[in-house]
C-alpha atoms as a PDB file:
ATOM      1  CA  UNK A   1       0.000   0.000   0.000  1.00  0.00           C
ATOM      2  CA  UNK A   2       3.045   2.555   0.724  1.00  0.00           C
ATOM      3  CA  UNK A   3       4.567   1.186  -2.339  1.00  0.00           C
ATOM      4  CA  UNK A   4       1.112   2.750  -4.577  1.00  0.00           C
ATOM      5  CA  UNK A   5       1.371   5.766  -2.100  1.00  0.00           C
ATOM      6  CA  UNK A   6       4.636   6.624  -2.884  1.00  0.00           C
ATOM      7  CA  UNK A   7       4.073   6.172  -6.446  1.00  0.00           C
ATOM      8  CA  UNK A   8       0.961   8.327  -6.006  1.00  0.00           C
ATOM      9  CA  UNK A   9       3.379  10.946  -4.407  1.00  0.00           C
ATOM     10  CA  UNK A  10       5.708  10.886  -7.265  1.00  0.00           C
ATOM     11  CA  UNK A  11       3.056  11.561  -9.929  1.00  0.00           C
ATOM     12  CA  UNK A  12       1.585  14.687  -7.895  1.00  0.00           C
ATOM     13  CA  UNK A  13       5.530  15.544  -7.729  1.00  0.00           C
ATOM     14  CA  UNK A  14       5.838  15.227 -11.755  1.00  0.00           C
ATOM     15  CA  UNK A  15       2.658  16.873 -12.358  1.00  0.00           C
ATOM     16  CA  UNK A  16       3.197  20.315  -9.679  1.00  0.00           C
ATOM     17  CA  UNK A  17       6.511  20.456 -11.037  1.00  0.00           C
ATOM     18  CA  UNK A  18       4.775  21.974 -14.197  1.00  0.00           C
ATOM     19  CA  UNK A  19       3.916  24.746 -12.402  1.00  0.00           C
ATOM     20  CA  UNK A  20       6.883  25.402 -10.443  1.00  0.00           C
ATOM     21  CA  UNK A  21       9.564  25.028 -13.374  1.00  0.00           C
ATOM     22  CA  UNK A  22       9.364  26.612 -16.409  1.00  0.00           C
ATOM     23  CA  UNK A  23      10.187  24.358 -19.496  1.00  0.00           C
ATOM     24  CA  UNK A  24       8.500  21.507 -17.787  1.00  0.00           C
ATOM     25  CA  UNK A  25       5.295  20.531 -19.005  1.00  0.00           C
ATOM     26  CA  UNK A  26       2.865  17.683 -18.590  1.00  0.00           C
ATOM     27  CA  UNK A  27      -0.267  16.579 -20.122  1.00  0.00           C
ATOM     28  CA  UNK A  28      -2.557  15.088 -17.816  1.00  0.00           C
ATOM     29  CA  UNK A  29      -2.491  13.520 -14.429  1.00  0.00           C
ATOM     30  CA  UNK A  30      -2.755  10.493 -16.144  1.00  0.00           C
ATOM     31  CA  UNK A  31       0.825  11.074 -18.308  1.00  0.00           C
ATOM     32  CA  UNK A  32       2.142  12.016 -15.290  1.00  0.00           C
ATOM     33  CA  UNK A  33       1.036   8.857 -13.349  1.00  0.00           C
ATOM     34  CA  UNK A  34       2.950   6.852 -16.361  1.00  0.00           C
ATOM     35  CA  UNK A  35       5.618   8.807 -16.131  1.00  0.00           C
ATOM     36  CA  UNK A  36       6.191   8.278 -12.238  1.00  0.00           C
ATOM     37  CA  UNK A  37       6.090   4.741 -12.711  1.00  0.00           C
ATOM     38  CA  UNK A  38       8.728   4.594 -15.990  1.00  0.00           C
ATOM     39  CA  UNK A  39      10.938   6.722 -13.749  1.00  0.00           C
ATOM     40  CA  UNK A  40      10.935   3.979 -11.122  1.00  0.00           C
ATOM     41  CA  UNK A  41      11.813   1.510 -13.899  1.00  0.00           C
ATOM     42  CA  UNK A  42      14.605   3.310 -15.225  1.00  0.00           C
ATOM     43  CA  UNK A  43      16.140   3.756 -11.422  1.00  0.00           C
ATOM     44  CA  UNK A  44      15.959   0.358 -10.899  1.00  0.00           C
ATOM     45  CA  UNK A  45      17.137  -0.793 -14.002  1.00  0.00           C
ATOM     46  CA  UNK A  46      19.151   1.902 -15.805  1.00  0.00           C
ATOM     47  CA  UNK A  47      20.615   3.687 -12.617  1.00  0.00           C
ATOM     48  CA  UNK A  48      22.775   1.163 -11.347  1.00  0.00           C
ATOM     49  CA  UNK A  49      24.490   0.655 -14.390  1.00  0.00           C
ATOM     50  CA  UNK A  50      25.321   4.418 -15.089  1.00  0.00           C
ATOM     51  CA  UNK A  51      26.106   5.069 -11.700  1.00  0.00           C
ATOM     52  CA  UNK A  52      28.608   1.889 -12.412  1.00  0.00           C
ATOM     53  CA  UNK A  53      30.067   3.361 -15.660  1.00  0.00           C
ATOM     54  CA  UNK A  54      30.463   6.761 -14.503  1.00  0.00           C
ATOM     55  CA  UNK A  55      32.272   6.098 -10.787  1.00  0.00           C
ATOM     56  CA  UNK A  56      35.722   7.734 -11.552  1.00  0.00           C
ATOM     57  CA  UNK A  57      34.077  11.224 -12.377  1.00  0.00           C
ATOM     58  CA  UNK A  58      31.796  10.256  -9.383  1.00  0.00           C
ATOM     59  CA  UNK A  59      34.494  10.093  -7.207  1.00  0.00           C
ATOM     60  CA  UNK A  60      36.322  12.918  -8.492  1.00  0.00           C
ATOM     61  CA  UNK A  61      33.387  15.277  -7.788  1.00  0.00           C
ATOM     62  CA  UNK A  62      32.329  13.600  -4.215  1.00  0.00           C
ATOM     63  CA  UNK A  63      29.182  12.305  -5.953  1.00  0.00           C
ATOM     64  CA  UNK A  64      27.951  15.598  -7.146  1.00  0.00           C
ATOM     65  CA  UNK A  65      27.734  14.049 -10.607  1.00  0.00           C
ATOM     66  CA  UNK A  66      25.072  11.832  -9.771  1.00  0.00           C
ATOM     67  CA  UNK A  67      22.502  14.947  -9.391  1.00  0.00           C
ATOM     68  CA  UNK A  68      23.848  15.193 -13.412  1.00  0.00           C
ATOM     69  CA  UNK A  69      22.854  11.656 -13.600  1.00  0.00           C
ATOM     70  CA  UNK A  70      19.657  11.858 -12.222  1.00  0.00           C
ATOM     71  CA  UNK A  71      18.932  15.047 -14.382  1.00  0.00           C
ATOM     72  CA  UNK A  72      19.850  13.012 -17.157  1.00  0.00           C
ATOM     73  CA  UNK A  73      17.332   9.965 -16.419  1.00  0.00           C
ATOM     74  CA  UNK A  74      14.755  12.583 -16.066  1.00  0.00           C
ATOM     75  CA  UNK A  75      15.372  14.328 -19.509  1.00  0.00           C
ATOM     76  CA  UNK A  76      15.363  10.787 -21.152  1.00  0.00           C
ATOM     77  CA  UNK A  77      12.264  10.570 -19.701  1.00  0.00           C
ATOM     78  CA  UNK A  78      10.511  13.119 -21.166  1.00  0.00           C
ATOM     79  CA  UNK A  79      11.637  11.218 -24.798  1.00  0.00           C
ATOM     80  CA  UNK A  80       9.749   8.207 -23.708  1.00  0.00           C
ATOM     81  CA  UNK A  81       6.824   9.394 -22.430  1.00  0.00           C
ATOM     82  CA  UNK A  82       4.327  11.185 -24.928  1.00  0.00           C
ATOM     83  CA  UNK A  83       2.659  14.349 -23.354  1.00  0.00           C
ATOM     84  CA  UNK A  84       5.780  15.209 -20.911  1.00  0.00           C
ATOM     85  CA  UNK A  85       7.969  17.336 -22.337  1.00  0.00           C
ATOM     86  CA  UNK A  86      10.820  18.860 -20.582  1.00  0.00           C
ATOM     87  CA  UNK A  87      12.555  21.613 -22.738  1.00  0.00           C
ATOM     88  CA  UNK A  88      16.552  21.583 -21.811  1.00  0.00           C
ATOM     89  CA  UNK A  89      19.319  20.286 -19.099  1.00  0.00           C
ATOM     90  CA  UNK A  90      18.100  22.764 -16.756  1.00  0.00           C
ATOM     91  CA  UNK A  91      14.615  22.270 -16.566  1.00  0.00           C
ATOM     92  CA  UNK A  92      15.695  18.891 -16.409  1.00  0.00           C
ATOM     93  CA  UNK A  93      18.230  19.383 -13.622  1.00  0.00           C
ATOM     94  CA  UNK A  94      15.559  21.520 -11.601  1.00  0.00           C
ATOM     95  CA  UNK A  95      13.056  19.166 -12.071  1.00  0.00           C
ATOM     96  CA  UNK A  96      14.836  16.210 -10.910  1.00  0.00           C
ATOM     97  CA  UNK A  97      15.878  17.880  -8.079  1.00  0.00           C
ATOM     98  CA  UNK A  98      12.249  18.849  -7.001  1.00  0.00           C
ATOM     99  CA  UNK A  99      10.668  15.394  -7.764  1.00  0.00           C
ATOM    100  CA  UNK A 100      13.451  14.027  -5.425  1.00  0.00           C
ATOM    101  CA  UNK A 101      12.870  16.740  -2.838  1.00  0.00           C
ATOM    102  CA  UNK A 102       9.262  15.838  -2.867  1.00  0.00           C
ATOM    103  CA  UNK A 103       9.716  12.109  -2.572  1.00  0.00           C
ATOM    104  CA  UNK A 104      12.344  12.663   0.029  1.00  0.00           C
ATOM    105  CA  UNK A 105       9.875  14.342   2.726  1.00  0.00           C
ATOM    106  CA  UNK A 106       7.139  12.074   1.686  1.00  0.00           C
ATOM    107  CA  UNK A 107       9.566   9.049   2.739  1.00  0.00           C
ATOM    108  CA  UNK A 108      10.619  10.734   5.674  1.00  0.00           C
ATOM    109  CA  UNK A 109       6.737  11.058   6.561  1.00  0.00           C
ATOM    110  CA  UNK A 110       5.846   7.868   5.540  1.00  0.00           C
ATOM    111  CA  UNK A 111       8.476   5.954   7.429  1.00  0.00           C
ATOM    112  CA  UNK A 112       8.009   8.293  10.542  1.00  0.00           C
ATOM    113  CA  UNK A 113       4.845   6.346  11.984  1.00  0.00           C
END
């Protein structure tokens, strides 16, 4: 039940961050329910392996490069996904960076009880 919650969360996340971040925009609540959960799939699956392939610059930047990373995910999102459409890097970057500031308080709430 947390696990639909959280995904529930994410969407809302994806969906405000329209308003919030220019160059960012989404179609329906629906696209952006689709879009939470291929976001999911590509951290589980896609991540990993980039975080793998790009350790040395990782480690050279004390893991600042993953919020590139993540930025990046999020843009290649926006090429799957028909009726998101994210216009740059740095709506990208901004976006990612609110969709994980979101889910971070909601796990922080949600693991609190």
């Amino acid at each position: 039940m947390i696990l639909i919650f959280k995904w529930f969360i994410s969407a809302i996340a994806i969906f405000a961050a329209t308003y919030f971040i220019p160059g960012i925009s989404v179609l329906n609540f629906y696209t952006a329910l689709i879009a939470s959960f291929l976001l999911g799939i590509l951290n589980i699956t896609i991540r990993p392996i980039l975080y793998l392939l790009t350790l040395p610059i990782n480690l050279i930047t004390f893991g600042l490069f993953s919020i590139v990373l993540n930025a990046l995910i999020f843009w290649f999102l926006s090429a799957i996904v028909k009726g998101l459409q994210i216009e740059g890097f740095i709506p990208a970057l901004l976006g990612s960076i609110f969709v994980f500031a979101v889910m971070f308080i909601a796990d922080k709430v949600l693991n609190s009880e």
